[in-house]
Protein backbone atom coordinates (compact mmCIF):
# COMPACT_ATOMS: atom_id res chain seq x y z
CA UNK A 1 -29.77 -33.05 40.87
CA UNK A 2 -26.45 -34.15 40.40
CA UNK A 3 -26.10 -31.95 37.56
CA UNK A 4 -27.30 -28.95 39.40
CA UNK A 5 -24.33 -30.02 41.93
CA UNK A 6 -21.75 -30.53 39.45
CA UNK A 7 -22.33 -26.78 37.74
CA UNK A 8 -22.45 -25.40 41.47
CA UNK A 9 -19.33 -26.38 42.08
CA UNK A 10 -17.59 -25.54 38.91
CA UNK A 11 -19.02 -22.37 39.16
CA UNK A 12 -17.73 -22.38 42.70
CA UNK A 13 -14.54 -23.50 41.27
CA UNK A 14 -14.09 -20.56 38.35
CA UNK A 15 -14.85 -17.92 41.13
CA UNK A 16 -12.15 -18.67 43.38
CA UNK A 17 -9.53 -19.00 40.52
CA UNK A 18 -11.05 -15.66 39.32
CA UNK A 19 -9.87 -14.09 42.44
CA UNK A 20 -6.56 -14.77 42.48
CA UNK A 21 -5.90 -14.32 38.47
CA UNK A 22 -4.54 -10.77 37.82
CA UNK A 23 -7.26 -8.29 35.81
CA UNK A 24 -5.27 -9.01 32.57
CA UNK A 25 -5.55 -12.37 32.31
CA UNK A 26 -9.53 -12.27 33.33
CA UNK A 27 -10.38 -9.56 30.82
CA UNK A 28 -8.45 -9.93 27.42
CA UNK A 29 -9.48 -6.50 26.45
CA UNK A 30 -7.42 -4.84 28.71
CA UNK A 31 -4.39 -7.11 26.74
CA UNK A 32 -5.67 -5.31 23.71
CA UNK A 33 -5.60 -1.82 25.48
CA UNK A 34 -2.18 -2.36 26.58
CA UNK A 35 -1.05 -3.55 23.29
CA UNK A 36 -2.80 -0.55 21.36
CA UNK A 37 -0.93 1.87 24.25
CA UNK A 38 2.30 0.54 23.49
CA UNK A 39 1.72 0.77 19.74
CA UNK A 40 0.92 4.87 20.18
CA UNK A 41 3.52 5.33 22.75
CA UNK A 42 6.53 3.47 20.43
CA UNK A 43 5.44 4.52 16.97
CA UNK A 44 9.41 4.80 15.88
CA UNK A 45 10.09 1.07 17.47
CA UNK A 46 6.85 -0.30 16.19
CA UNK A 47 7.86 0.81 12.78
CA UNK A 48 11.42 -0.80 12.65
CA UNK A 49 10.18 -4.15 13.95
CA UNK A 50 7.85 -4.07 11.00
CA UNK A 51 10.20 -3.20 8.50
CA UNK A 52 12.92 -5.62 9.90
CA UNK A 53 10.48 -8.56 9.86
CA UNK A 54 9.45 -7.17 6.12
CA UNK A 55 12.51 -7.26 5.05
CA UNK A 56 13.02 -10.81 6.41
CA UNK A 57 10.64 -11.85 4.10
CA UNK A 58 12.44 -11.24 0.91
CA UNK A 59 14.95 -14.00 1.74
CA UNK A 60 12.72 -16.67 3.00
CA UNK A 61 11.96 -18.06 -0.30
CA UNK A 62 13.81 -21.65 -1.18
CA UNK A 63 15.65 -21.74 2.02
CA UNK A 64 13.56 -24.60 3.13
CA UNK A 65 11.03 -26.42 2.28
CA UNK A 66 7.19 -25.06 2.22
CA UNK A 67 9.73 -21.77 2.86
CA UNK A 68 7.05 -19.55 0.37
CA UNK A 69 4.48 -20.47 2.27
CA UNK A 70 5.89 -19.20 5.69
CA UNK A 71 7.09 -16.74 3.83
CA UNK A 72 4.19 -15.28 2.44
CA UNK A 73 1.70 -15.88 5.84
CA UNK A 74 4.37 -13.77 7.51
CA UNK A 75 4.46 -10.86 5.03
CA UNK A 76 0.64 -10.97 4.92
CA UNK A 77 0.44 -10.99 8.81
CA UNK A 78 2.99 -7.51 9.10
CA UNK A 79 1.05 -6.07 6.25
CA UNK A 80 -2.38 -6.68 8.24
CA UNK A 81 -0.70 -5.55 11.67
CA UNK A 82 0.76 -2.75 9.41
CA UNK A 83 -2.98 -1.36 8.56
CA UNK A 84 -4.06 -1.70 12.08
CA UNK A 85 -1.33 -0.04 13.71
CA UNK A 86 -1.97 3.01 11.24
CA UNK A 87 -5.89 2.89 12.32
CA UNK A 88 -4.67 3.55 15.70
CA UNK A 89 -2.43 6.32 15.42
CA UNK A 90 -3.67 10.07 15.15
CA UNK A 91 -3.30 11.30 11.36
CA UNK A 92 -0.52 13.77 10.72
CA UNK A 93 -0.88 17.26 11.08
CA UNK A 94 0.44 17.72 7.91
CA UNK A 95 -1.12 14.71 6.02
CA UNK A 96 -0.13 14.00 1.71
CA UNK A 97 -2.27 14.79 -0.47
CA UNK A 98 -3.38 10.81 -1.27
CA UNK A 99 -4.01 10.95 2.89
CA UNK A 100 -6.21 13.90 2.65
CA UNK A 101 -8.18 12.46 0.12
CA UNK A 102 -8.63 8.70 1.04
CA UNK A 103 -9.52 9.86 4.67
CA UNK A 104 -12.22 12.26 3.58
CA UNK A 105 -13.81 10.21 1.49
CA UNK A 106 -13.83 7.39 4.06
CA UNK A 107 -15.39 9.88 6.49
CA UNK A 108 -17.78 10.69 3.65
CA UNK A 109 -18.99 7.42 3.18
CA UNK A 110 -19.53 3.94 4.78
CA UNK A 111 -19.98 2.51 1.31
CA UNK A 112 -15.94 3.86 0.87
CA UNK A 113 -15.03 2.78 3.85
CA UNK A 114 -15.57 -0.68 3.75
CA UNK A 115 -14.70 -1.22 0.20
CA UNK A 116 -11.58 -0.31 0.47
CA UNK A 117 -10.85 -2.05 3.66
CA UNK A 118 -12.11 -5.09 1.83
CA UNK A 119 -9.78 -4.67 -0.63
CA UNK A 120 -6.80 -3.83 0.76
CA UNK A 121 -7.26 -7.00 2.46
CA UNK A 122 -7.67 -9.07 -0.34
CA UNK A 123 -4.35 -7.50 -2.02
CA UNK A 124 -2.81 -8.82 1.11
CA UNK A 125 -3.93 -12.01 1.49
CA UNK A 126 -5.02 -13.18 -2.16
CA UNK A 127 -1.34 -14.63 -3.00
CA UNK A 128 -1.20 -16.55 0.47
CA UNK A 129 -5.19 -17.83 -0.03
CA UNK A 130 -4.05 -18.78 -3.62
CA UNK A 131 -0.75 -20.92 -2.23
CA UNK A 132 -3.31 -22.98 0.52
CA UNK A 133 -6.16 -23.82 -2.52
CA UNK A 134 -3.09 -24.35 -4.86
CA UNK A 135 -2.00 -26.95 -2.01
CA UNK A 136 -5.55 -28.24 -1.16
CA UNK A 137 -7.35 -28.61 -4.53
CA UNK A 138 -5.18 -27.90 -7.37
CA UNK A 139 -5.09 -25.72 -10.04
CA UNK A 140 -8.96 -26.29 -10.68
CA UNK A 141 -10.08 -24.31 -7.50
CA UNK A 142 -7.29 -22.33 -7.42
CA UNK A 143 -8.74 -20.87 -10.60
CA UNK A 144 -11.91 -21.07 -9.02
CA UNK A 145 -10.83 -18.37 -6.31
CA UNK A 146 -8.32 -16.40 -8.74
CA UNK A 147 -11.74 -15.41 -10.44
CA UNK A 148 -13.88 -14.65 -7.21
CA UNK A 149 -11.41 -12.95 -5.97
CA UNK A 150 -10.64 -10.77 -8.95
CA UNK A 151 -14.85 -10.37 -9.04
CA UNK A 152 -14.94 -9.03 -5.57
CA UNK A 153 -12.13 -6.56 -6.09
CA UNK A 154 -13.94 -5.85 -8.99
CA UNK A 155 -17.12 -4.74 -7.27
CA UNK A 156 -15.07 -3.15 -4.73
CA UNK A 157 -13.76 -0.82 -7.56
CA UNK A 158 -16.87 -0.18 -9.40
CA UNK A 159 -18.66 0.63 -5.42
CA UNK A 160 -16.07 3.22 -4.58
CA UNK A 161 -16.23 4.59 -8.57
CA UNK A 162 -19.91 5.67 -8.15
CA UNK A 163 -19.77 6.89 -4.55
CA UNK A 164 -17.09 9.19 -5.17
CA UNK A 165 -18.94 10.50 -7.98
CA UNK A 166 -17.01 8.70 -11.01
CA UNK A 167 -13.56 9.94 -10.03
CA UNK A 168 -10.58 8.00 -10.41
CA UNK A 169 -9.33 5.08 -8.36
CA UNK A 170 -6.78 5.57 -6.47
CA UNK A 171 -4.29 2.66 -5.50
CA UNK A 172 -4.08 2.19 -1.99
CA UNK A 173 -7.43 3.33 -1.19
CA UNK A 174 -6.68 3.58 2.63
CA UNK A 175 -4.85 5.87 4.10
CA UNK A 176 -1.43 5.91 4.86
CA UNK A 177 0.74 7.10 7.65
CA UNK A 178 3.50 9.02 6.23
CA UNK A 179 4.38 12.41 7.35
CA UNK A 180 4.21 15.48 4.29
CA UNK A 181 7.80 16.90 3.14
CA UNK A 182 5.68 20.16 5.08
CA UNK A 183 6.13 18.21 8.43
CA UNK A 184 9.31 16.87 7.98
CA UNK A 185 10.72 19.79 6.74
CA UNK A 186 8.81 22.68 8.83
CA UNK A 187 11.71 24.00 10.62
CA UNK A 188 14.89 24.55 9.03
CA UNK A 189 17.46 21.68 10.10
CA UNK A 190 20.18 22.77 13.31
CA UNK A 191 22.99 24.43 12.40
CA UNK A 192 25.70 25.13 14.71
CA UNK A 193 26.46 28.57 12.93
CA UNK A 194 23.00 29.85 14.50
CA UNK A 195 24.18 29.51 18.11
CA UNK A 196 27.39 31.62 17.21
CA UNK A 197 25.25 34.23 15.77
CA UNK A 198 22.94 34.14 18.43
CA UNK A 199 24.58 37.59 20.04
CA UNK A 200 24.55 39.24 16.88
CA UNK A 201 20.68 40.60 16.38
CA UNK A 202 17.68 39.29 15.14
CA UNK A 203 19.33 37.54 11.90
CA UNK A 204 19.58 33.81 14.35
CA UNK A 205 16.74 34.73 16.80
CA UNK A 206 13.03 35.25 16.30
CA UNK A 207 12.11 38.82 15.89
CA UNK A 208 8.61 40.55 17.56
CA UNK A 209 7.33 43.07 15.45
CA UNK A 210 6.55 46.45 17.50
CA UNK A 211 3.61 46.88 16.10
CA UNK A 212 1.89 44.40 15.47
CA UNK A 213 3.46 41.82 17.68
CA UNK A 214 3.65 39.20 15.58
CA UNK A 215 6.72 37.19 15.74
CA UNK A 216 9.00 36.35 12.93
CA UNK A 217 10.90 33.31 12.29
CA UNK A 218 14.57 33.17 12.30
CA UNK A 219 17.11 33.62 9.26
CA UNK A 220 19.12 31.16 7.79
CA UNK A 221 22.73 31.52 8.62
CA UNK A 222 25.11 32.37 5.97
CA UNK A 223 26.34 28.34 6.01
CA UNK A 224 22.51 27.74 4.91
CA UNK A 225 21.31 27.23 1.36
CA UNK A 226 19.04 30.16 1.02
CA UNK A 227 17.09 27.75 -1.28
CA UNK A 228 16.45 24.76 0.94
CA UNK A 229 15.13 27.46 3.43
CA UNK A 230 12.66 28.84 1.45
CA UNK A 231 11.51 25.39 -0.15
CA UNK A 232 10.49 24.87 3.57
CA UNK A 233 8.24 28.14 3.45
CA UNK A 234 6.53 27.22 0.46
CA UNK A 235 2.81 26.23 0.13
CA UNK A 236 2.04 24.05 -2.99
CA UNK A 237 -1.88 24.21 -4.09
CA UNK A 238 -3.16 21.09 -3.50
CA UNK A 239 -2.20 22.15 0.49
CA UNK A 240 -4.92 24.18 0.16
CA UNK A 241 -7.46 22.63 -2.08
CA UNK A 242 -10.39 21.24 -0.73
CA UNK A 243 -9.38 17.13 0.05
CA UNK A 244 -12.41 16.18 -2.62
CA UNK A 245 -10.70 18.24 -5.37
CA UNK A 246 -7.94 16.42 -5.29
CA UNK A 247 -8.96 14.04 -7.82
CA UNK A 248 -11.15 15.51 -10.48
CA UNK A 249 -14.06 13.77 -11.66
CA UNK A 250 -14.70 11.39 -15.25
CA UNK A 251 -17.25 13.88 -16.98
CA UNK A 252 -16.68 12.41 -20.57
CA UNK A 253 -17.98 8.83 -21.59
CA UNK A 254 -14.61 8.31 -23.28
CA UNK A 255 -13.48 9.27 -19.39
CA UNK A 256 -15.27 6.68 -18.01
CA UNK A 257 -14.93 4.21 -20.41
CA UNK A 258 -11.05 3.86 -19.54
CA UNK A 259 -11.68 3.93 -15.80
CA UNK A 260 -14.60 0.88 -16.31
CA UNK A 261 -11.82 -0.97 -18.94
CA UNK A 262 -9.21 -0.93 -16.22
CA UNK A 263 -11.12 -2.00 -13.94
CA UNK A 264 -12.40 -4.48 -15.82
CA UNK A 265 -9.26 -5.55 -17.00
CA UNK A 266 -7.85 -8.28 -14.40
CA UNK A 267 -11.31 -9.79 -14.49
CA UNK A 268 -10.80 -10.34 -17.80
CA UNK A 269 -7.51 -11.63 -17.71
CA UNK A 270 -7.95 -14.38 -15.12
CA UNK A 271 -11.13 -15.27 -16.93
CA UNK A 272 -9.23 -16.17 -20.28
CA UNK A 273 -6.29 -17.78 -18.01
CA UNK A 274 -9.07 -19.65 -16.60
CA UNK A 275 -10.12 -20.88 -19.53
CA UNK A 276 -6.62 -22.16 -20.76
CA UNK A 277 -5.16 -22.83 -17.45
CA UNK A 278 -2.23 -25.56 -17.83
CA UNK A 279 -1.38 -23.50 -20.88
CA UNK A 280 0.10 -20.73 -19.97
CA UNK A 281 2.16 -20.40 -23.29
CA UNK A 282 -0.94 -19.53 -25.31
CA UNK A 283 -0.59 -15.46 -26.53
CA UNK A 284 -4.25 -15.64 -26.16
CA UNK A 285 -4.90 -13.90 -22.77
CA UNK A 286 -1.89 -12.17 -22.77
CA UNK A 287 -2.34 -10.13 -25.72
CA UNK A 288 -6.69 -9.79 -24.38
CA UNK A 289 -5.24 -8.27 -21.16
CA UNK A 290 -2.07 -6.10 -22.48
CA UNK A 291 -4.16 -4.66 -25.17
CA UNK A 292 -7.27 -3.58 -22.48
CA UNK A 293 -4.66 -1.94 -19.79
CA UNK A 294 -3.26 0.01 -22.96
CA UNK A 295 -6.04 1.06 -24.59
CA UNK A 296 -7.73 2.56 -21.09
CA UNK A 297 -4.16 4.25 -20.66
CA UNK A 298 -4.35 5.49 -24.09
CA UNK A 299 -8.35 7.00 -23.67
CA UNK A 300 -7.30 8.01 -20.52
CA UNK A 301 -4.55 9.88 -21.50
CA UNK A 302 -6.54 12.08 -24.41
CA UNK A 303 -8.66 13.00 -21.87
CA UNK A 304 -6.06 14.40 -19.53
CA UNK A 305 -4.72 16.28 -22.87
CA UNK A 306 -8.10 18.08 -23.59
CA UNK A 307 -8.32 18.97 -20.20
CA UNK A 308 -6.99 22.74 -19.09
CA UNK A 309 -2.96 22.16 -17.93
CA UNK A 310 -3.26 19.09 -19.57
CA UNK A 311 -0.59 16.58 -17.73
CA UNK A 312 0.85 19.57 -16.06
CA UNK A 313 -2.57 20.43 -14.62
CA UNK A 314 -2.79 17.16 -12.70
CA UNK A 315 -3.06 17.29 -8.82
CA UNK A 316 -0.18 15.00 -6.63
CA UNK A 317 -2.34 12.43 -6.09
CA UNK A 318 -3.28 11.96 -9.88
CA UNK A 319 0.26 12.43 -11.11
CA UNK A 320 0.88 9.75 -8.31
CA UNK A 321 -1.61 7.04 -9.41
CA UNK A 322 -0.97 8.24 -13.08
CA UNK A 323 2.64 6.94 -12.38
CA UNK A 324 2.19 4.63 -10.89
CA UNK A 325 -0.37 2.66 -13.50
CA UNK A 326 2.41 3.58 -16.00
CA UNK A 327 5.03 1.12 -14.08
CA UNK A 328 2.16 -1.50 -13.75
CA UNK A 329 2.47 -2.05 -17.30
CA UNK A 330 6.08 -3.30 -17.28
CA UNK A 331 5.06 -6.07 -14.99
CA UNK A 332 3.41 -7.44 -18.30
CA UNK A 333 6.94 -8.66 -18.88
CA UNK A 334 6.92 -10.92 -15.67
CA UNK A 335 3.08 -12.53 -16.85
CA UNK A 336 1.24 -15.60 -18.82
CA UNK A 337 3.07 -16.14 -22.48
CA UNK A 338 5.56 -13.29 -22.46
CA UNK A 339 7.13 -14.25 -19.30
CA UNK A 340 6.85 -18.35 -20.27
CA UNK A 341 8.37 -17.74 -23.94
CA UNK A 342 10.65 -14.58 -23.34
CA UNK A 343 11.60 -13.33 -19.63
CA UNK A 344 12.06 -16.14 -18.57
CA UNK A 345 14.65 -17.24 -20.37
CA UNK A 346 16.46 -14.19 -20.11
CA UNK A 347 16.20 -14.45 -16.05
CA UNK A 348 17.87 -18.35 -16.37
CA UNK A 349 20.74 -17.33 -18.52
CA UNK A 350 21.35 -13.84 -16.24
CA UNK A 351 21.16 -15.97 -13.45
CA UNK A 352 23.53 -18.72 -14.80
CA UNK A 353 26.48 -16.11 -15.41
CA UNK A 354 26.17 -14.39 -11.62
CA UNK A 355 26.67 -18.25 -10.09
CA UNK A 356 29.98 -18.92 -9.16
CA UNK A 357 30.72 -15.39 -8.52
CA UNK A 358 31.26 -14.28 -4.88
CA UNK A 359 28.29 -11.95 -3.82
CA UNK A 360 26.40 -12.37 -7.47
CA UNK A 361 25.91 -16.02 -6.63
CA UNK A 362 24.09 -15.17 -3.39
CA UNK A 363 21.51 -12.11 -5.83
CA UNK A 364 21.37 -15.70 -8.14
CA UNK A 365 19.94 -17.55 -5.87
CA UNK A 366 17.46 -15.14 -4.68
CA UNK A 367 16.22 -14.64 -8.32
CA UNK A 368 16.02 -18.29 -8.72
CA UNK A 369 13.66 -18.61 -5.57
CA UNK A 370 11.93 -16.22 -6.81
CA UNK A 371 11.24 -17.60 -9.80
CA UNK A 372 9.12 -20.52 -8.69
CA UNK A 373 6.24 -17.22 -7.43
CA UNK A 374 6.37 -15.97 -10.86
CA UNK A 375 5.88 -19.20 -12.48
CA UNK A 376 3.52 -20.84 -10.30
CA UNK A 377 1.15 -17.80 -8.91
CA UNK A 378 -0.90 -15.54 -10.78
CA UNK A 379 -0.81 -13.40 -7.88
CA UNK A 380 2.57 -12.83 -7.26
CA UNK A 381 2.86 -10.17 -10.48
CA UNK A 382 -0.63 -9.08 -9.78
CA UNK A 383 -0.60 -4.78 -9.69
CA UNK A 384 -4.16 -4.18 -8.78
């Protein structure tokens, strides 16, 4: 009985507080609806913050101590904000090619969808997860997660691989919100010049056809690159090919062979560094993972030769990720035995002979912070 009374009169209690709190605070989804209003309504704003804060995080590093660590949890929060603000806006109306593509197949297929929102989460959290079990459990579990981690990106891959009917990955696998050099370039720039032509005929105004009524655009002035006018007029293919055409599929085994070796290739890696950890001098792993990414480059790349155009016949988005894997390789330098026995040596003494130096000293000592990521975390020269 006394229980009954005491829950009466709580209840009694929240009711009368709930009348006089303001709809906001009662119901936290209408925070969220606010928030998500603002975001739409102060895209430009939004955008700065984020890149402000971004760039805050570069200089974190060694100014205090557990300074990575704060560091890292607040590039890994912008990036995760980042993502959800994009989910919120309305695509482009003149989305890239590597927008088109992602977003169709996402709309194609749940399977997509959520394997590539898993992984783009793990790429931005795995180097903060790996700093908390580095700090928890040592190097044992932190090897322990390097390789589960690296496994579930792995099946990620390999999910999206045969849903999109063996084409190749493409690195980010979510869309991004960038407008097309179409949008941002559809109508010629302002030019004074046009205003002081604009009693002279139809060469600075729009022109209606008699006939057909259909209304031409304005000429450039004489002040305007003819070129950089009709650059704006042009239509490149892959604006009109279908968004699944894009990226052309793997028919040949050797085709498919260098998509499965690449993607098996950081598995493979952080297995072997598993294996040695605490060594991280041994050529061993180093040499295992250099000579996989290479020789799925190299397949890949007789492939593209056989096929018609060759390297020349590649869409944007494949000339993008092609590019893009080609730079990953260079980050080979900054890894396991190369970086212990070569780089970084050559970072210490290029670092010694800029301190001292006004301005050089201050590039110095951002190098040096960042030199306790590249030796301590395998994720922090991760590329997949």
């Amino acid at each position: 009985m006394a229980i009954t009374r005491s829950t009466n009169a709580i209840s009694a209690l929240y009711g009368r507080a709930q009348s006089h709190m303001p709809a906001s605070i009662i119901i936290p989804k209408t925070w969220l609806d606010s928030y998500e209003d603002f975001v739409k309504n102060n895209t430009s704003q939004v955008s700065q913050i984020e890149s402000a804060l971004r760039s805050l995080t570069y200089i974190l590093p060694g100014r205090f101590n557990e300074s990575e660590l704060a560091s890292e949890s607040l590039h890994t929060t912008i990036n995760l904000l980042s993502t959800y603000h994009t989910s919120l806006l309305p695509p482009p109306s003149h989305p890239l090619p590597h927008t088109r593509y992602t977003s169709y197949q996402r709309s194609k297929s749940k399977t997509y969808t959520c394997s590539s929102t898993l992984l783009r989460t793990i790429q931005y959290t795995e180097l903060l997860c790996e700093m908390f079990f580095k700090r928890r459990g040592g190097d044992k579990k932190r090897w322990r997660l390097i390789v589960f981690l690296e496994f579930v990106k792995v099946v990620c891959r390999a999910l999206m691989l045969k849903v999109t009917g063996w084409r190749t990955g493409i690195n980010p696998a979510t869309p991004e919100q960038r407008a097309s050099e179409e949008e941002n370039t559809s109508s010629p720039p302002e030019d004074p010049a046009i205003d002081e032509l604009s009693d002279e005929g139809p060469v600075a105004r729009p022109y209606k056809m008699p006939r057909t009524h259909h209304i031409l655009s304005p000429l450039p002035s004489a002040q305007t690159p003819i070129s950089s006018f009709l650059s704006t007029r042009i239509i490149s293919p892959d604006a009109i090919r279908h968004a699944s055409l894009l990226v052309r599929r793997l028919t040949t085994y050797r085709a498919q062979a260098a998509e499965t070796l690449y993607i098996l290739r950081p598995l493979i890696y952080a297995l072997a560094m598993q294996r040695l950890q605490g060594k991280n001098r041994d050529w061993r792993p180093w040499i295992l993972g250099l000579a996989i990414e290479v020789s799925a480059r190299q397949l890949a790349k007789n492939e593209i030769r056989n096929q018609p155009g060759g390297l020349a016949g590649m869409t944007a988005v494949e000339k993008e990720e092609w590019n893009r894997r080609g730079w990953s390789v260079a980050w080979w330098g900054m890894r396991g035995a190369f970086y212990e026995n070569v780089t970084r040596a050559w970072i210490q003494a290029f670092t010694g002979k800029m301190k001292g130096r006004p301005l050089l000293d201050l590039v110095a000592g951002v190098v040096d912070d960042y030199e306790y990521l590249w030796n301590e975390y395998y994720f922090s020269t991760a590329t997949m």
